[in-house]
C-alpha atoms as a PDB file:
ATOM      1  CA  UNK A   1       0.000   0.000   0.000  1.00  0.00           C
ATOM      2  CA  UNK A   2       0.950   3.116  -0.946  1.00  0.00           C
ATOM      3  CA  UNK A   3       0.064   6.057   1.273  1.00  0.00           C
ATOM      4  CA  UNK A   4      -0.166  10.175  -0.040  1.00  0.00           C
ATOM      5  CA  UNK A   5      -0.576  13.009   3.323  1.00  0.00           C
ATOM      6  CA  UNK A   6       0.836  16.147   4.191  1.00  0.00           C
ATOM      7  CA  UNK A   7       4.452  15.324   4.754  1.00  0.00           C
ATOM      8  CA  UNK A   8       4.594  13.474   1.299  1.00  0.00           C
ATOM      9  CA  UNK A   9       2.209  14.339  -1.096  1.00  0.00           C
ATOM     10  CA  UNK A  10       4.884  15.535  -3.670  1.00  0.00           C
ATOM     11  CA  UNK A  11       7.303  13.098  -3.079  1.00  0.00           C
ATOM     12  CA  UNK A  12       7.194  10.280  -5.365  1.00  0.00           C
ATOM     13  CA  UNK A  13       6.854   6.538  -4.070  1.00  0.00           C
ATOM     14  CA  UNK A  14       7.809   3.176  -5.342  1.00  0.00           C
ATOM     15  CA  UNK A  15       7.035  -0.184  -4.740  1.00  0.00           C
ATOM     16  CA  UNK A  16       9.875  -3.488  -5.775  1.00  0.00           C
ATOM     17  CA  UNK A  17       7.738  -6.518  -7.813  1.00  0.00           C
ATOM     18  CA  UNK A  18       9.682  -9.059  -7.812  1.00  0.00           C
ATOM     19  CA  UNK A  19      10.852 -11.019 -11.098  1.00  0.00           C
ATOM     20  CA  UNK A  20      11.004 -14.922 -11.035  1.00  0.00           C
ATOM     21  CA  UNK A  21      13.499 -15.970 -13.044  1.00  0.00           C
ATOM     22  CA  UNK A  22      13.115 -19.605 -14.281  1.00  0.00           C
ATOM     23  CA  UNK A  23      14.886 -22.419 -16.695  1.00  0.00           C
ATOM     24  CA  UNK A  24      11.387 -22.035 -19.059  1.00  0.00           C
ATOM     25  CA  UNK A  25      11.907 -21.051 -22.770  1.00  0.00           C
ATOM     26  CA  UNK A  26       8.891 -18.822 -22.981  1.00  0.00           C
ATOM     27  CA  UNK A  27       7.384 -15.976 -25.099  1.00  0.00           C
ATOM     28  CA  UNK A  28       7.289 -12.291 -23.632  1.00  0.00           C
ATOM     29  CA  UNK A  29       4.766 -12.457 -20.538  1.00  0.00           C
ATOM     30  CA  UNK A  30       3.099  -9.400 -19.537  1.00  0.00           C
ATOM     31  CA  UNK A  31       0.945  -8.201 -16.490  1.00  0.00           C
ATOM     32  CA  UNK A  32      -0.365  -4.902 -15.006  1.00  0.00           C
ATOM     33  CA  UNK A  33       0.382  -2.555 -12.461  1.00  0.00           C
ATOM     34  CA  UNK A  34      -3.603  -0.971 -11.201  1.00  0.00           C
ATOM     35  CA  UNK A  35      -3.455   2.060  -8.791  1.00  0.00           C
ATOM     36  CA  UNK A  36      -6.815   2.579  -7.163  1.00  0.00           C
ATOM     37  CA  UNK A  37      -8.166   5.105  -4.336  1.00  0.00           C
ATOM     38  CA  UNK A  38      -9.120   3.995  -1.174  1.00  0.00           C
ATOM     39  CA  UNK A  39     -11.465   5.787   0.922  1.00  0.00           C
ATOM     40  CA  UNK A  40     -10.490   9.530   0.818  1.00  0.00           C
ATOM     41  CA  UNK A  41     -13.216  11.793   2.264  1.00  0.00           C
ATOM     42  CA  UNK A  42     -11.392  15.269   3.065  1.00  0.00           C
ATOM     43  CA  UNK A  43     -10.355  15.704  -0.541  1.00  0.00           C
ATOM     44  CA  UNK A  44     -11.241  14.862  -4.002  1.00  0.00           C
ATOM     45  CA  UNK A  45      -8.520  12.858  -5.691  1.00  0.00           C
ATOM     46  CA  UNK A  46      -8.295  12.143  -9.647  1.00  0.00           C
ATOM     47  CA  UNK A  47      -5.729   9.424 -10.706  1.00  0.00           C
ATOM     48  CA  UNK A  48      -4.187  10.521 -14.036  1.00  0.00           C
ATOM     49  CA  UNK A  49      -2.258   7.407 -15.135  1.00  0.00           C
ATOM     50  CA  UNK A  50      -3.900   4.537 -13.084  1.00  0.00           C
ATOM     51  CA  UNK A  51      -2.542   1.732 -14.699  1.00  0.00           C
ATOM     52  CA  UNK A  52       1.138   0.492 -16.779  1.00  0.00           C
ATOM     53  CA  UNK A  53       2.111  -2.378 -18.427  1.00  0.00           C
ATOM     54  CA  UNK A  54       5.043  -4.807 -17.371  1.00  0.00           C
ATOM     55  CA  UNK A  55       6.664  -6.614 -20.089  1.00  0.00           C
ATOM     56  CA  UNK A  56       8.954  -9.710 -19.257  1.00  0.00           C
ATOM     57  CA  UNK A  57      11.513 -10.312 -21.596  1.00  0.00           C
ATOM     58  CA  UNK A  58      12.916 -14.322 -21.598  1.00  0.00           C
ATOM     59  CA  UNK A  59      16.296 -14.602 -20.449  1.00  0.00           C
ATOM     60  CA  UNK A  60      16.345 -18.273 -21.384  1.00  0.00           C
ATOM     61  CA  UNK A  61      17.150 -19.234 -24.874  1.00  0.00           C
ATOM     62  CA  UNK A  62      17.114 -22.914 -26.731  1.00  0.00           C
ATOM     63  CA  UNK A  63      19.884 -23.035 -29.408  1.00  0.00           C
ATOM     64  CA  UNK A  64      19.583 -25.521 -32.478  1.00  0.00           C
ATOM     65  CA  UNK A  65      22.261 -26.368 -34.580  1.00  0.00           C
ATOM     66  CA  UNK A  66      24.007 -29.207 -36.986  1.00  0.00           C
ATOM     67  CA  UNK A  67      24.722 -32.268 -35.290  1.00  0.00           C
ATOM     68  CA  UNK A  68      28.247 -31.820 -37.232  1.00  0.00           C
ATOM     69  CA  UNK A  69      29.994 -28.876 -38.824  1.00  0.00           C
ATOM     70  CA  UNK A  70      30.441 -31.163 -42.290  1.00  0.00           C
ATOM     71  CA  UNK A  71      29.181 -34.466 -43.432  1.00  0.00           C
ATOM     72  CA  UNK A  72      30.367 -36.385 -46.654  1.00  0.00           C
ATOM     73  CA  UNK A  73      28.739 -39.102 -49.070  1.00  0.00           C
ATOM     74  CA  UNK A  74      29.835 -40.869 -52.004  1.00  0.00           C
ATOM     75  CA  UNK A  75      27.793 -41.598 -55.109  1.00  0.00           C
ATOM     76  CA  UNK A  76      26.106 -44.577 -55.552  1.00  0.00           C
ATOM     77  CA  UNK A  77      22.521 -46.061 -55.982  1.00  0.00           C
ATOM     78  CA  UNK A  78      20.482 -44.895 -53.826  1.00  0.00           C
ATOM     79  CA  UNK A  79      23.246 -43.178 -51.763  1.00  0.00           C
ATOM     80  CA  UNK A  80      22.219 -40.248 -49.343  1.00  0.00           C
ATOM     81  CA  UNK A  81      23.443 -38.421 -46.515  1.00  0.00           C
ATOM     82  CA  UNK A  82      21.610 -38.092 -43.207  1.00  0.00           C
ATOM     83  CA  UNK A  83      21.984 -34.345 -41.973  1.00  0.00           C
ATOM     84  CA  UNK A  84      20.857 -34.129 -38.499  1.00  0.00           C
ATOM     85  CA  UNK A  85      20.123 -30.797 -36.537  1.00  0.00           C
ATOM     86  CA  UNK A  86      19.956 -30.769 -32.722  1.00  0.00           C
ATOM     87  CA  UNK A  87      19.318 -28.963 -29.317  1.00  0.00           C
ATOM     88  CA  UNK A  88      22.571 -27.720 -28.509  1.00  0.00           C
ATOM     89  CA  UNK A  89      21.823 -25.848 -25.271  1.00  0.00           C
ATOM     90  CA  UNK A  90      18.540 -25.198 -23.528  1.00  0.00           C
ATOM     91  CA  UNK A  91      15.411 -27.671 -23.354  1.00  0.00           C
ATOM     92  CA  UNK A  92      12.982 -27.594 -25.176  1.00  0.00           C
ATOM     93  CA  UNK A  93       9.219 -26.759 -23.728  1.00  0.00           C
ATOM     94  CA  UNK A  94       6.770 -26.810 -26.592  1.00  0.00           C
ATOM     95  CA  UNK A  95       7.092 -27.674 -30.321  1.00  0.00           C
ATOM     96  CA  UNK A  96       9.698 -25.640 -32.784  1.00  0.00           C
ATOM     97  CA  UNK A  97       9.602 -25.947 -36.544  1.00  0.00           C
ATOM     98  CA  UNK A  98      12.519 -24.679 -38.308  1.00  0.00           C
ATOM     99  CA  UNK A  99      13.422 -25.139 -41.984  1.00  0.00           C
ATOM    100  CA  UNK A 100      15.979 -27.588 -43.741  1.00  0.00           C
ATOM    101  CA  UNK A 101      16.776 -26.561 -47.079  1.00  0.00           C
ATOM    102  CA  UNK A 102      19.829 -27.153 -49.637  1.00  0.00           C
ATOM    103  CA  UNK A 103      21.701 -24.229 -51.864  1.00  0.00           C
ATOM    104  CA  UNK A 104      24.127 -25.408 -54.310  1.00  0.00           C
ATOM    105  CA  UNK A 105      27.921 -24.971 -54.377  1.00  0.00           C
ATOM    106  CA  UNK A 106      30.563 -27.273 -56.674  1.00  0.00           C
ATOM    107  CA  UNK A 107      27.631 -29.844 -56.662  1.00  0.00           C
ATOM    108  CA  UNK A 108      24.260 -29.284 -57.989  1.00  0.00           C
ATOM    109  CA  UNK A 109      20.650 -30.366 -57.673  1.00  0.00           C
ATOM    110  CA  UNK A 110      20.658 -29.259 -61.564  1.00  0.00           C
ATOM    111  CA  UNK A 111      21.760 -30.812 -64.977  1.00  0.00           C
ATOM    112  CA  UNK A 112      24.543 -32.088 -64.298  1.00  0.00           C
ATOM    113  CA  UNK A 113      22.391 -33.809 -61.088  1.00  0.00           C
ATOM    114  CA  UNK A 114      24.700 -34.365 -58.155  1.00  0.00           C
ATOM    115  CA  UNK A 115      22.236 -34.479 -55.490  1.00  0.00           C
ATOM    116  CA  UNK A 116      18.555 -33.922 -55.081  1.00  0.00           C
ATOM    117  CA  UNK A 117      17.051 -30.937 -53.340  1.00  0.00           C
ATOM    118  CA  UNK A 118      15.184 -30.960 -50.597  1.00  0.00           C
ATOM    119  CA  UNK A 119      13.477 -28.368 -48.504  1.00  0.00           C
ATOM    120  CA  UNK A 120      11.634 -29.365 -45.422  1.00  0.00           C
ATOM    121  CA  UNK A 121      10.421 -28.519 -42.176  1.00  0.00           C
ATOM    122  CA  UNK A 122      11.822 -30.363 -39.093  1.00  0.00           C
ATOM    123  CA  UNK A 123       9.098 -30.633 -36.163  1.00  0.00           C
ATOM    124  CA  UNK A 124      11.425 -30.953 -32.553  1.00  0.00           C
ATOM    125  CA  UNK A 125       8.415 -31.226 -30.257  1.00  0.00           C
ATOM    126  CA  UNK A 126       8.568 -30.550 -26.427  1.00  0.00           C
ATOM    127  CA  UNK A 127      11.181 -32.175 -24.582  1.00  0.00           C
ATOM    128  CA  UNK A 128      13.120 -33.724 -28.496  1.00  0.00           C
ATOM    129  CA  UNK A 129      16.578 -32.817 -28.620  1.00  0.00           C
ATOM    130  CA  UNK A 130      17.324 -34.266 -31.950  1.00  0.00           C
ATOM    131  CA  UNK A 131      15.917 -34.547 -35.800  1.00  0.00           C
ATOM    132  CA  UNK A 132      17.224 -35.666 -39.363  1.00  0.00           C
ATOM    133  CA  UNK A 133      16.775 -35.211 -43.055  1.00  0.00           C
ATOM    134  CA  UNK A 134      18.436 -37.561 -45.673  1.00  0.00           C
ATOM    135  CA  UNK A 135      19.484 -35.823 -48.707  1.00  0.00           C
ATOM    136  CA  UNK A 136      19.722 -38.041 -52.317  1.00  0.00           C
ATOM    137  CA  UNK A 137      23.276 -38.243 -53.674  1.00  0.00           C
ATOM    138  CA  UNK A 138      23.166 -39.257 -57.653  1.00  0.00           C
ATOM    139  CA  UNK A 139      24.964 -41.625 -59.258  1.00  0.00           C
ATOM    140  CA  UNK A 140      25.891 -40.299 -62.714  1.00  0.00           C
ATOM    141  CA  UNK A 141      29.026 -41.272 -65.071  1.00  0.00           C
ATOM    142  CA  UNK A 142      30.485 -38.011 -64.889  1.00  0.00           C
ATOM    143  CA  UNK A 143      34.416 -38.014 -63.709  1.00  0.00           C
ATOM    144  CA  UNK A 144      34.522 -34.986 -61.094  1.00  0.00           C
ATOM    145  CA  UNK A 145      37.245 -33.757 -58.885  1.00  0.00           C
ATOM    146  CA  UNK A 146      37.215 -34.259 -55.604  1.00  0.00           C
END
């Protein structure tokens, strides 16, 4: 409680709220602030600003990355590679979506074909720390350096 008289009434007052800080991965959270008059007979009293907003920003984060910095294949029928993408710090508290998807450098997903590409969305749901993709190598009769 907050309390305005004589020896005070210009002087401004505050009041600590607490912030629990927890291990949850969450969205901004928000809640209000409400000032409201108790009973004041001697004088009339108008409250300007009589509420504000409190935004809580997340101080936890989840990071996702490549199981491996580089993976290799060789051609072949029906020769892939498995690409994998995993929770690298944090936990994971409700689903993520995030999107695989190949560009080309020496090899191609175009005439010549060296590989097939893909673009997909991996699903980690709650609690998952781990999720995969294989991506088609072709097999063609074209002698390419290494």
């Amino acid at each position: 409680t907050l309390t305005f008289d004589s020896t005070n009434l210009l002087t401004p007052q505050c009041v600590d709220i607490t912030i629990i800080d927890d291990d949850l991965v969450e969205v901004e959270e928000m809640f209000t602030v409400v000032l409201s008059l108790q009973n004041n007979p001697r004088q009339q009293v108008l409250l300007q600003t009589s509420t504000a907003s409190i935004s809580i920003a997340d101080n936890d984060a989840v990071t996702i990355g490549f199981e491996q910095p580089q993976y290799s294949a060789t051609e072949g029928i029906d020769a892939s590679v498995e690409v994998c993408a995993l929770v690298v710090d944090g936990a994971l508290e409700r689903e993520v979506v995030i999107d695989l998807f190949t560009t080309d450098g020496s090899a191609t997903s175009a005439e010549p074909v060296d590989y097939t590409s893909v673009s997909v969305e991996l699903t980690f749901s709650a609690g998952s720390s781990r999720n995969c993709q294989d991506v088609p190598i072709e097999d063609d009769d074209i002698l390419e350096s290494t």
